[in-house]
PDB file of N, CA and C in Angstrom:
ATOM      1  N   UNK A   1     -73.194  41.185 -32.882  1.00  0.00           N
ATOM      2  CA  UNK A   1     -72.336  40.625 -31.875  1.00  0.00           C
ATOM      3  C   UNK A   1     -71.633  39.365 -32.398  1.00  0.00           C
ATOM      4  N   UNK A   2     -72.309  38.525 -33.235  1.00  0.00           N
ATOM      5  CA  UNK A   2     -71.738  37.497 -33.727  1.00  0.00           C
ATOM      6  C   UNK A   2     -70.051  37.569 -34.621  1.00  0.00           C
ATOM      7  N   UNK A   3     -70.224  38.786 -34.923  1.00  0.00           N
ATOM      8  CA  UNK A   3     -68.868  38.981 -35.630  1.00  0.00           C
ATOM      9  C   UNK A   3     -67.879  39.624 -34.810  1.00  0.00           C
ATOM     10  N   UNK A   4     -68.692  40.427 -33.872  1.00  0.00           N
ATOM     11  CA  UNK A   4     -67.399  40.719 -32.942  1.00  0.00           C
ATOM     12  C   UNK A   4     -66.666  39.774 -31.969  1.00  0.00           C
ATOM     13  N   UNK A   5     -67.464  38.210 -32.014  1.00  0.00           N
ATOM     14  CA  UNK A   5     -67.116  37.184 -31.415  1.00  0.00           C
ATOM     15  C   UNK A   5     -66.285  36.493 -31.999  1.00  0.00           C
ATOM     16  N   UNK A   6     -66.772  36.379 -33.294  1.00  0.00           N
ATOM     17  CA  UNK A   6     -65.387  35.677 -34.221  1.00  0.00           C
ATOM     18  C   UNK A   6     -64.292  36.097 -33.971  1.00  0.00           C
ATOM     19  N   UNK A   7     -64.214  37.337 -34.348  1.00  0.00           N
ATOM     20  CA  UNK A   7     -62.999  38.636 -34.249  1.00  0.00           C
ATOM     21  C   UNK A   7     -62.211  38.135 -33.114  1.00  0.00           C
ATOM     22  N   UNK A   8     -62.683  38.057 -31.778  1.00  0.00           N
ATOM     23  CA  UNK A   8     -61.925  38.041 -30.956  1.00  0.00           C
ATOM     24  C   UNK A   8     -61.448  35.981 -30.622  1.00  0.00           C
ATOM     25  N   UNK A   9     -62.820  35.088 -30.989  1.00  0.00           N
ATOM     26  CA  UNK A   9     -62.050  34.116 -30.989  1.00  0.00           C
ATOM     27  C   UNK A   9     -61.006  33.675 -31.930  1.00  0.00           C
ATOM     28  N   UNK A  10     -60.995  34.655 -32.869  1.00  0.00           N
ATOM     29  CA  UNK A  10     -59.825  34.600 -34.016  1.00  0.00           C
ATOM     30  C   UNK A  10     -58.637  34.676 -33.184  1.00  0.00           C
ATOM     31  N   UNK A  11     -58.218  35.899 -32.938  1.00  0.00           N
ATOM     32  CA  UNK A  11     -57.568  36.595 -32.085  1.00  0.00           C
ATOM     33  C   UNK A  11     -56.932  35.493 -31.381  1.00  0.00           C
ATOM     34  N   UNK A  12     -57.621  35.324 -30.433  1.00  0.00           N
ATOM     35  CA  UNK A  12     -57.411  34.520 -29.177  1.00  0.00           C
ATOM     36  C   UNK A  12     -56.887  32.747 -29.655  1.00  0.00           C
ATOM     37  N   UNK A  13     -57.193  32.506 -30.293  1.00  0.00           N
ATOM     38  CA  UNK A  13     -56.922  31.324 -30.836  1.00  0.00           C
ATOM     39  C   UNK A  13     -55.094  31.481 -31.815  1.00  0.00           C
ATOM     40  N   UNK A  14     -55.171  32.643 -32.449  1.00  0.00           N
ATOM     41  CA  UNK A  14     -53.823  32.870 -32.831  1.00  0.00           C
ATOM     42  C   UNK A  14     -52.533  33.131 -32.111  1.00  0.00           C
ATOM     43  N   UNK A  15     -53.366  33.405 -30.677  1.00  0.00           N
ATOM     44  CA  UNK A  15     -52.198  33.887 -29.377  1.00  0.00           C
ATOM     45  C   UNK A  15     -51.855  32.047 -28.667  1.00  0.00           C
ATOM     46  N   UNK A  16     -53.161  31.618 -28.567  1.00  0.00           N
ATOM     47  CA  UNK A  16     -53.148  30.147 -28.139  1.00  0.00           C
ATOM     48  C   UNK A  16     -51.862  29.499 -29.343  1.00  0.00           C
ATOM     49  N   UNK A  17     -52.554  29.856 -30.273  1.00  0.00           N
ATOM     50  CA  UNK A  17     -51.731  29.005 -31.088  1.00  0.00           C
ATOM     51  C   UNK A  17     -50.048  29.503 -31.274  1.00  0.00           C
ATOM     52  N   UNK A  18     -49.891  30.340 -31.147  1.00  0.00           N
ATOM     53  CA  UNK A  18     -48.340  30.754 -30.864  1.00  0.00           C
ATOM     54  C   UNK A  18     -47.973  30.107 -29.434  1.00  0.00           C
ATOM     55  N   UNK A  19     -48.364  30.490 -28.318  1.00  0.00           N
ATOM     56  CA  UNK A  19     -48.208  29.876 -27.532  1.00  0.00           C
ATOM     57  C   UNK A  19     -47.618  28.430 -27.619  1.00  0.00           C
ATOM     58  N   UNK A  20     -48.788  27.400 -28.237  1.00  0.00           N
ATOM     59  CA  UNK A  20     -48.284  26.161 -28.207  1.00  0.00           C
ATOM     60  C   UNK A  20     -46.446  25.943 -29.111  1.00  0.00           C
ATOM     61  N   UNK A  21     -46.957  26.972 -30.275  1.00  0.00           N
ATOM     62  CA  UNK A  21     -45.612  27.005 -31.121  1.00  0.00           C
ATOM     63  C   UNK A  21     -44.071  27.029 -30.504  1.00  0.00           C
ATOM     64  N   UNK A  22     -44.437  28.142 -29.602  1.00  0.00           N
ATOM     65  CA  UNK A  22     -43.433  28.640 -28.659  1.00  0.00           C
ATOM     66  C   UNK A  22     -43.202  27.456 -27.574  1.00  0.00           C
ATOM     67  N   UNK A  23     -43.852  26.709 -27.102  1.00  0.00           N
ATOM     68  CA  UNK A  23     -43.928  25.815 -26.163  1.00  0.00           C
ATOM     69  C   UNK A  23     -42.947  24.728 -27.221  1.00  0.00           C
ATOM     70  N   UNK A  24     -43.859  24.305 -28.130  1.00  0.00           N
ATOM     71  CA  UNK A  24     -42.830  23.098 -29.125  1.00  0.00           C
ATOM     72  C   UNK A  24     -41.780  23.613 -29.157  1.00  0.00           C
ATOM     73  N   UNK A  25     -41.160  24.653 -29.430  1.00  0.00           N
ATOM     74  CA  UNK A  25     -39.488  25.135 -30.158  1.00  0.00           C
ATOM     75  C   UNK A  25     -39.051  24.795 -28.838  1.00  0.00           C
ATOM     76  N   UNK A  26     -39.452  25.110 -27.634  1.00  0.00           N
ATOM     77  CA  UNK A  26     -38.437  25.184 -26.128  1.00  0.00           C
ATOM     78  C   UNK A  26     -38.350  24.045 -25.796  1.00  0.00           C
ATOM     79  N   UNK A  27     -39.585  23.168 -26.300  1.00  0.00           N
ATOM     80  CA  UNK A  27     -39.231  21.214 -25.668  1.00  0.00           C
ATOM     81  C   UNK A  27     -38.308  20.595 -26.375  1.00  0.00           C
ATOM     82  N   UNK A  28     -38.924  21.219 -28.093  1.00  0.00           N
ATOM     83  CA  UNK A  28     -37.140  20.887 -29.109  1.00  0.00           C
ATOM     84  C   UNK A  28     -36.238  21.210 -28.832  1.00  0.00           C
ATOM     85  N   UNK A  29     -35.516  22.438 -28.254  1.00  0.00           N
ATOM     86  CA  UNK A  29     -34.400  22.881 -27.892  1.00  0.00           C
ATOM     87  C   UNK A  29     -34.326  22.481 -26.863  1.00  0.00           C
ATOM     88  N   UNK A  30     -34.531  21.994 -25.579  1.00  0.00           N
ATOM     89  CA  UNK A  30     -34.306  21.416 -24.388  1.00  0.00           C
ATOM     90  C   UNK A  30     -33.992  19.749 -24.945  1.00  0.00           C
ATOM     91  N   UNK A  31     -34.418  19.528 -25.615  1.00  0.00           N
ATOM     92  CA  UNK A  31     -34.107  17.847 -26.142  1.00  0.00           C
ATOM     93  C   UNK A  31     -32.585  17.937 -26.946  1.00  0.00           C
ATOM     94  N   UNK A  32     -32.597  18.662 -27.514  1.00  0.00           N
ATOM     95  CA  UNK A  32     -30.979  18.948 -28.543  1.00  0.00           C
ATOM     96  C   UNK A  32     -30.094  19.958 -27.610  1.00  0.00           C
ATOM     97  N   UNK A  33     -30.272  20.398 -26.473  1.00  0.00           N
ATOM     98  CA  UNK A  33     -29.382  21.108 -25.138  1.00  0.00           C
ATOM     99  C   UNK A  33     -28.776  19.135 -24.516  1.00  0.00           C
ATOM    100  N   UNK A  34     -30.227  18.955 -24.538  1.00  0.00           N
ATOM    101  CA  UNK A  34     -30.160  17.090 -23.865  1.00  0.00           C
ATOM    102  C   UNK A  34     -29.150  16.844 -25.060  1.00  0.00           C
ATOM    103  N   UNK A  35     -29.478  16.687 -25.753  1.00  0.00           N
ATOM    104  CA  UNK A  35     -28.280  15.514 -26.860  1.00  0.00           C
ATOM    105  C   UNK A  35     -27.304  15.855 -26.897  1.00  0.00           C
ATOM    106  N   UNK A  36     -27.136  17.337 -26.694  1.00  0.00           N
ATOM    107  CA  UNK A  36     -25.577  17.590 -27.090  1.00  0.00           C
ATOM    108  C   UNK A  36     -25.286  17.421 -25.949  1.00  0.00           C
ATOM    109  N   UNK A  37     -25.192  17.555 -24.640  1.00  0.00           N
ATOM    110  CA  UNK A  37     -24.918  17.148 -23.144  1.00  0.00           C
ATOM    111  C   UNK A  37     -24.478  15.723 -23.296  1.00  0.00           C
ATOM    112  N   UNK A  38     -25.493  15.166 -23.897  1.00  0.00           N
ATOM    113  CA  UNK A  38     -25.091  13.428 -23.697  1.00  0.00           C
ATOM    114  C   UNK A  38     -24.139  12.946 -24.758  1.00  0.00           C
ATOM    115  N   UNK A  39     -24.451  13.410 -25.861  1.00  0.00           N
ATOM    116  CA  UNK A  39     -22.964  13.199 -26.906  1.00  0.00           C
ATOM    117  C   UNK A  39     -21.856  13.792 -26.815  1.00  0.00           C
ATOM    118  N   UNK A  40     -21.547  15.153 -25.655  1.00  0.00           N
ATOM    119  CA  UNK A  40     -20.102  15.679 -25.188  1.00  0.00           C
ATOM    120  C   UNK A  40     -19.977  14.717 -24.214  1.00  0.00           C
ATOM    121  N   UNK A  41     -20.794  13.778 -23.190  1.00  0.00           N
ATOM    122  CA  UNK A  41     -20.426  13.371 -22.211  1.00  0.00           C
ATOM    123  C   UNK A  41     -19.955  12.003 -23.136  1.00  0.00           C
ATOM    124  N   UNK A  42     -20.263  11.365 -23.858  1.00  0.00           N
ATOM    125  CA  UNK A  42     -19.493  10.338 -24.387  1.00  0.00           C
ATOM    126  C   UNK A  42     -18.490  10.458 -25.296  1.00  0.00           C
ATOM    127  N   UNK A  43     -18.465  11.730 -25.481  1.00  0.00           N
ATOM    128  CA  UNK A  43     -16.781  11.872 -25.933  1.00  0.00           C
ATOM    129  C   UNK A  43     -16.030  12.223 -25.433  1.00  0.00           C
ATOM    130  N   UNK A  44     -16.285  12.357 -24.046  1.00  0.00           N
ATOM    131  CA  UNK A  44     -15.114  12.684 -22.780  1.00  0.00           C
ATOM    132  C   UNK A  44     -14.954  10.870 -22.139  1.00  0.00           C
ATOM    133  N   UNK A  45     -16.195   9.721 -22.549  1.00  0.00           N
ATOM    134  CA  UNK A  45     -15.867   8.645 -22.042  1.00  0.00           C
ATOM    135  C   UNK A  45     -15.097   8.147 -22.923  1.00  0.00           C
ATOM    136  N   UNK A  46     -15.171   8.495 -24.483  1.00  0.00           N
ATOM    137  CA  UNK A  46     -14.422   7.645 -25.219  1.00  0.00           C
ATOM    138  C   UNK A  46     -12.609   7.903 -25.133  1.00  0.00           C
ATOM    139  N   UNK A  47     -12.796   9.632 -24.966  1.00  0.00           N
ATOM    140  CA  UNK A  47     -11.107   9.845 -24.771  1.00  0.00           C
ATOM    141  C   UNK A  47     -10.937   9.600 -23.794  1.00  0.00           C
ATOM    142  N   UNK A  48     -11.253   8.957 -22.736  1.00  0.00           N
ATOM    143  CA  UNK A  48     -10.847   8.722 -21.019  1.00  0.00           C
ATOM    144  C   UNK A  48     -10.483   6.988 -21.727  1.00  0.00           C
ATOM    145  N   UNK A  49     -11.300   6.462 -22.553  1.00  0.00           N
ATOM    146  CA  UNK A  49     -10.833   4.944 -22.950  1.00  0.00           C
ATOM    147  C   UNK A  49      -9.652   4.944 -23.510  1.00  0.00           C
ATOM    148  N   UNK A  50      -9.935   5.968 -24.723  1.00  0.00           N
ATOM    149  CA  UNK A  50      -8.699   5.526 -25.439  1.00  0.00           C
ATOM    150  C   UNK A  50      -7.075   6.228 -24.330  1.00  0.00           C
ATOM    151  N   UNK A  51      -7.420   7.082 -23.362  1.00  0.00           N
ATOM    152  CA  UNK A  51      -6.187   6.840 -22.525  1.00  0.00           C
ATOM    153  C   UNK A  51      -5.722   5.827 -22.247  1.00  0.00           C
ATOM    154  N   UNK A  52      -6.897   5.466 -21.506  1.00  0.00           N
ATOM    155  CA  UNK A  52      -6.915   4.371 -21.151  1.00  0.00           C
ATOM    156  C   UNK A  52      -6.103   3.212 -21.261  1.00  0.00           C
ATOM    157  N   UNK A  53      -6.498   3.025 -22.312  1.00  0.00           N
ATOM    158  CA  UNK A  53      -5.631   1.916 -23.512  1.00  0.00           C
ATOM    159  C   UNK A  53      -4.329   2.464 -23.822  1.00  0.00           C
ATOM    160  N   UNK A  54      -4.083   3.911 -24.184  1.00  0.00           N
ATOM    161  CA  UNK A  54      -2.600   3.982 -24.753  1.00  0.00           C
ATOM    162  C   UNK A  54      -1.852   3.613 -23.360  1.00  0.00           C
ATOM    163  N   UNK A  55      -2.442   4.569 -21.833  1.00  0.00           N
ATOM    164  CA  UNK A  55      -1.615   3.674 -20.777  1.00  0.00           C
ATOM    165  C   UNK A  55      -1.122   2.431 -20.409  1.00  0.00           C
ATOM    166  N   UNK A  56      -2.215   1.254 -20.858  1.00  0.00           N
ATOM    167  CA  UNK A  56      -1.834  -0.251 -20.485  1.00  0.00           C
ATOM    168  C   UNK A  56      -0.787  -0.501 -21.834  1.00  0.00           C
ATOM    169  N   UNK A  57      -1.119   0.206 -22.835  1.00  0.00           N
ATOM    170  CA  UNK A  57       0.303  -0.275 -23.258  1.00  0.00           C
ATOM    171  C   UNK A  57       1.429   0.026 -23.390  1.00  0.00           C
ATOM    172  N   UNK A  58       1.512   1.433 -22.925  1.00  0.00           N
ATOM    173  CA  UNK A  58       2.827   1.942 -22.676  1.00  0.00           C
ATOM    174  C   UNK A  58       3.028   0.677 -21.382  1.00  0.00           C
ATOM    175  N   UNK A  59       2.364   0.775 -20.159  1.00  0.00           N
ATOM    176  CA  UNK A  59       2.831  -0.123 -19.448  1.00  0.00           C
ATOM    177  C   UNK A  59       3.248  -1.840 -19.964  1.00  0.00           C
ATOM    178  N   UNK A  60       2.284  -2.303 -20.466  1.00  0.00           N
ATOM    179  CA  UNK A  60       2.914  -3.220 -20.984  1.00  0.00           C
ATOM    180  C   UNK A  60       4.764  -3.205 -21.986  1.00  0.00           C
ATOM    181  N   UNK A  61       4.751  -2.411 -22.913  1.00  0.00           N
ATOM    182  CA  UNK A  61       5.823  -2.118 -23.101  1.00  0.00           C
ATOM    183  C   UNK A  61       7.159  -1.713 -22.122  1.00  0.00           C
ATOM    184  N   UNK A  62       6.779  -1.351 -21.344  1.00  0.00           N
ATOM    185  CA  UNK A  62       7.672  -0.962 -20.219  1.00  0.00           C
ATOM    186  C   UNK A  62       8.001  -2.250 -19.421  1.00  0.00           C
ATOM    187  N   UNK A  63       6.735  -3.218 -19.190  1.00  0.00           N
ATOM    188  CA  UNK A  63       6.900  -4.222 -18.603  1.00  0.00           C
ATOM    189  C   UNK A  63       8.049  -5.350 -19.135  1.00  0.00           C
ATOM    190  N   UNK A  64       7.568  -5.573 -20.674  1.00  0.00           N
ATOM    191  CA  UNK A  64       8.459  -5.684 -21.668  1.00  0.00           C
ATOM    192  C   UNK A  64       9.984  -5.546 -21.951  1.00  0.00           C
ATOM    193  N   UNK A  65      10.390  -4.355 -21.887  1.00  0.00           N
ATOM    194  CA  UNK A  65      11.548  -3.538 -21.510  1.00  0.00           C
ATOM    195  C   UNK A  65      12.371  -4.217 -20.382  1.00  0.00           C
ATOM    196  N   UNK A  66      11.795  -3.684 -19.618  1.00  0.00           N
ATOM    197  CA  UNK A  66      12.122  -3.859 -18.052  1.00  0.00           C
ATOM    198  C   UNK A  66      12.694  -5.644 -18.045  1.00  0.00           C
ATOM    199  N   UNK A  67      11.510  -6.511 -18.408  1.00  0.00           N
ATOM    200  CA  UNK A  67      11.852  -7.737 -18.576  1.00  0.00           C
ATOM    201  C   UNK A  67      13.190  -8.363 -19.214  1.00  0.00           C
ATOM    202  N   UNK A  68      13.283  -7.536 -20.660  1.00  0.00           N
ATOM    203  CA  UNK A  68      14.698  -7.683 -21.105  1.00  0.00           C
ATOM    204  C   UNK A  68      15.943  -7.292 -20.783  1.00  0.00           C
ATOM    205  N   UNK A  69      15.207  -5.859 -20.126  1.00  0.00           N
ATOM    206  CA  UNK A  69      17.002  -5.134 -19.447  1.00  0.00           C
ATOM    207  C   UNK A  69      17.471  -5.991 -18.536  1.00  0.00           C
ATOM    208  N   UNK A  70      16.303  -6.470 -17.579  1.00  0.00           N
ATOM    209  CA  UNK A  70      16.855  -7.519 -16.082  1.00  0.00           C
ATOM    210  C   UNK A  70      17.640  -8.512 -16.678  1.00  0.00           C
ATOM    211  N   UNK A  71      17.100  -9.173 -17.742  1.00  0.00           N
ATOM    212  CA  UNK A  71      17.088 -10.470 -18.074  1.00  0.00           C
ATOM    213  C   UNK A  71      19.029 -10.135 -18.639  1.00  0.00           C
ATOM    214  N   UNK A  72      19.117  -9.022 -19.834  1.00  0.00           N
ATOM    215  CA  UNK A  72      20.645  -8.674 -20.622  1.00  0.00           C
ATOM    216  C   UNK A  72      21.460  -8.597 -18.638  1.00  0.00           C
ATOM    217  N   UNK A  73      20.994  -8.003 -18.523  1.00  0.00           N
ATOM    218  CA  UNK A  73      21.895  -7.498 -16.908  1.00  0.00           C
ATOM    219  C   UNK A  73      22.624  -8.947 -15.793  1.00  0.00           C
ATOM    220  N   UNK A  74      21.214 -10.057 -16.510  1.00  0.00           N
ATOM    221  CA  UNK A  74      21.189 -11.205 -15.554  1.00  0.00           C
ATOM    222  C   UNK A  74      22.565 -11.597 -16.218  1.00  0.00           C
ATOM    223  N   UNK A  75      22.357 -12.129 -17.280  1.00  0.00           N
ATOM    224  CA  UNK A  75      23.677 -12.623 -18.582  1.00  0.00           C
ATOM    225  C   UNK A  75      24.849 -11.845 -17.907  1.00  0.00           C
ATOM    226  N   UNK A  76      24.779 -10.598 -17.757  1.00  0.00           N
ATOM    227  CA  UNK A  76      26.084 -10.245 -18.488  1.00  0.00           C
ATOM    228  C   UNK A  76      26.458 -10.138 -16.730  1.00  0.00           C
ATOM    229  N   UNK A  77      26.104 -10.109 -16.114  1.00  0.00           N
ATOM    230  CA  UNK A  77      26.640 -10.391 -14.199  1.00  0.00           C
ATOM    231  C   UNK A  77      27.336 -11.743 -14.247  1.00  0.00           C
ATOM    232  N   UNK A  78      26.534 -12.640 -14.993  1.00  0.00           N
ATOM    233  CA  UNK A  78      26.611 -13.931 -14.700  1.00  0.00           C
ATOM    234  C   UNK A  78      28.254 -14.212 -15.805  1.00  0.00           C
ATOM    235  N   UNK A  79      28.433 -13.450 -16.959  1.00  0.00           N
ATOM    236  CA  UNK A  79      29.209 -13.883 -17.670  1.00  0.00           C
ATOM    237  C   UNK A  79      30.703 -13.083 -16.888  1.00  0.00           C
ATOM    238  N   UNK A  80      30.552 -12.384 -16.523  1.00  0.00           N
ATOM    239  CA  UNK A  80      31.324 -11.068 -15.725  1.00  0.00           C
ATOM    240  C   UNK A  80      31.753 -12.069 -14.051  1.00  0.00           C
ATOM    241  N   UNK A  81      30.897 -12.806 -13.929  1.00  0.00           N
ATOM    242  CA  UNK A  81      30.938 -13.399 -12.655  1.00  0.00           C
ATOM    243  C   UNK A  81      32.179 -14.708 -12.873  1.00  0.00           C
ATOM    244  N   UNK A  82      31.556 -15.641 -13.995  1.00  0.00           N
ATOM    245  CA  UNK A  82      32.638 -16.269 -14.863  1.00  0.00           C
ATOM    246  C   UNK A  82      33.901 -16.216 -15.127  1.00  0.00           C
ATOM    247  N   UNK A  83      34.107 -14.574 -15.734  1.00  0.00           N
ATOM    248  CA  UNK A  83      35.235 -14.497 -16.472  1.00  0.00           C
ATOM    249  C   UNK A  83      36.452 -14.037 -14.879  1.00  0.00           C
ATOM    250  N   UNK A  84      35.460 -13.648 -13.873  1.00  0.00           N
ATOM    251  CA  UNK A  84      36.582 -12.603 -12.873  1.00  0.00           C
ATOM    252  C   UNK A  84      37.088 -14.436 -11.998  1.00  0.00           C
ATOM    253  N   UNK A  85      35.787 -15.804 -11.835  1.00  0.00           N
ATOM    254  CA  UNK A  85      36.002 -16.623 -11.499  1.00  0.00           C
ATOM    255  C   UNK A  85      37.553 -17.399 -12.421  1.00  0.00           C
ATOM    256  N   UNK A  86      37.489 -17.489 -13.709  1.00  0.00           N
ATOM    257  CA  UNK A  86      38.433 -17.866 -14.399  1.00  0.00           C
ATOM    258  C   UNK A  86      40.123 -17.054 -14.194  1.00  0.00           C
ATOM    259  N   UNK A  87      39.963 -15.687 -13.787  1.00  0.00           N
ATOM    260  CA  UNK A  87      40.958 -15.161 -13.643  1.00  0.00           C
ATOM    261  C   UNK A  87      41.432 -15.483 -12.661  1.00  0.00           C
ATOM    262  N   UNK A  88      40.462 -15.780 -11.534  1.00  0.00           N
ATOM    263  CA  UNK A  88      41.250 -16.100 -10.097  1.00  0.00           C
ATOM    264  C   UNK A  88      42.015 -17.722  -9.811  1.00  0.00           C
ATOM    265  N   UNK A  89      41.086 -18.384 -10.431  1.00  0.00           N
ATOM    266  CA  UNK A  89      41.763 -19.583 -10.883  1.00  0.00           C
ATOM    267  C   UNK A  89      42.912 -19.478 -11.597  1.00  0.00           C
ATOM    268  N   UNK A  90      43.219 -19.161 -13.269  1.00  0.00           N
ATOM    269  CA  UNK A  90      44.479 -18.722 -13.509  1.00  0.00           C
ATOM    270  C   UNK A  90      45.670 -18.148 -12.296  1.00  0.00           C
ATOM    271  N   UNK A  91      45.389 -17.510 -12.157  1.00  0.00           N
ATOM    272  CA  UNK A  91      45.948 -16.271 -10.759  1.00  0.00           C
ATOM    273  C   UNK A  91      46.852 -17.742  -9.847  1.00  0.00           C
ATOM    274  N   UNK A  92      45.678 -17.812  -9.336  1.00  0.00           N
ATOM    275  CA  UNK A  92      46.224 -19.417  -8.451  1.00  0.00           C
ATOM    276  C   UNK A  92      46.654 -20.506  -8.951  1.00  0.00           C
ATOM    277  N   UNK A  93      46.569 -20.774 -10.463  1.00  0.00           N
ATOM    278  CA  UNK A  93      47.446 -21.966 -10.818  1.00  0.00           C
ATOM    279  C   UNK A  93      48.717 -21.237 -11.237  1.00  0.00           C
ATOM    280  N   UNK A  94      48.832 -20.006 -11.302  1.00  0.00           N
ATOM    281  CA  UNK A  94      50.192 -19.565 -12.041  1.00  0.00           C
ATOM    282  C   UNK A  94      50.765 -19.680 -10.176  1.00  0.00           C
ATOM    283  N   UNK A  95      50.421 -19.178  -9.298  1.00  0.00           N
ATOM    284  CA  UNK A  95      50.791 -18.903  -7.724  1.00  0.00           C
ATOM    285  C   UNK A  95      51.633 -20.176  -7.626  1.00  0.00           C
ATOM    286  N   UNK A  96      50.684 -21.467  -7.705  1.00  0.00           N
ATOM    287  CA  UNK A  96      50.913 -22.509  -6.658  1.00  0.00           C
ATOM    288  C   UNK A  96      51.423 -23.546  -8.042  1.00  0.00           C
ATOM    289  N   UNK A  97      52.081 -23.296  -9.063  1.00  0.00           N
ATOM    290  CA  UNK A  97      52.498 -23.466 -10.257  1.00  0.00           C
ATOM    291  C   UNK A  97      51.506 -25.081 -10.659  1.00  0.00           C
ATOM    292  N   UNK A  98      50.170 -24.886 -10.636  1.00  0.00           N
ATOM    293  CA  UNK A  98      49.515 -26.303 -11.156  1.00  0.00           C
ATOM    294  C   UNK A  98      49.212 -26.749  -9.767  1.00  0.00           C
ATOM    295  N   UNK A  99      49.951 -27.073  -8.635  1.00  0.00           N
ATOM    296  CA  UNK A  99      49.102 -27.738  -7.839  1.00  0.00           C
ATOM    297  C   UNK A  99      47.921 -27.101  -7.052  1.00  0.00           C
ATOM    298  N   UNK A 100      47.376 -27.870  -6.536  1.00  0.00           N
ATOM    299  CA  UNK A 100      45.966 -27.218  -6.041  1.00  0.00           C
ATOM    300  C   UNK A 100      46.254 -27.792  -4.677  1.00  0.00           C
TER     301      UNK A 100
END
């Protein structure tokens, strides 16, 4: 009987021991299912940043822009405002020949 006991705690111990084997590979693969989950989720945060960033500076540039077009537009109203003021003056000193 003693050997037919071995026999089977052999046995039984090689099924145990797969078991645990099988148990380790599924906690490893559930940990690297985990990592790759968490390293796709931070490369969806990093490209949401770097939008991020290219947006504030397109906006800034635009802000930029915008700042100079007003600013050329301000000038050239103001020089346009000038020159139509100078004509009307002319206009009226040629009218009223010099006097005012």
């Amino acid at each position: 009987r003693g050997l037919e006991d071995r026999i089977r705690w052999r046995y039984k111990f090689a099924e145990v021991t797969e078991e645990l084997n099988q148990d380790r590979d599924a906690l490893v693969d559930g940990f690297r299912k985990k990592q790759a989950q968490l390293d796709a989720a931070a490369k969806r945060v990093q490209e949401a940043n770097a939008a991020k960033r290219e947006l504030l500076e397109l906006r800034q540039t635009y802000r930029v822009f915008d700042e100079y077009r007003r600013r050329r537009k301000e000038e050239f109203e103001e020089q346009h405002y000038k020159a139509k003021l100078r004509e009307l003056g002319n206009t009226r000193m040629e009218e009223t020949g010099g006097a005012v």
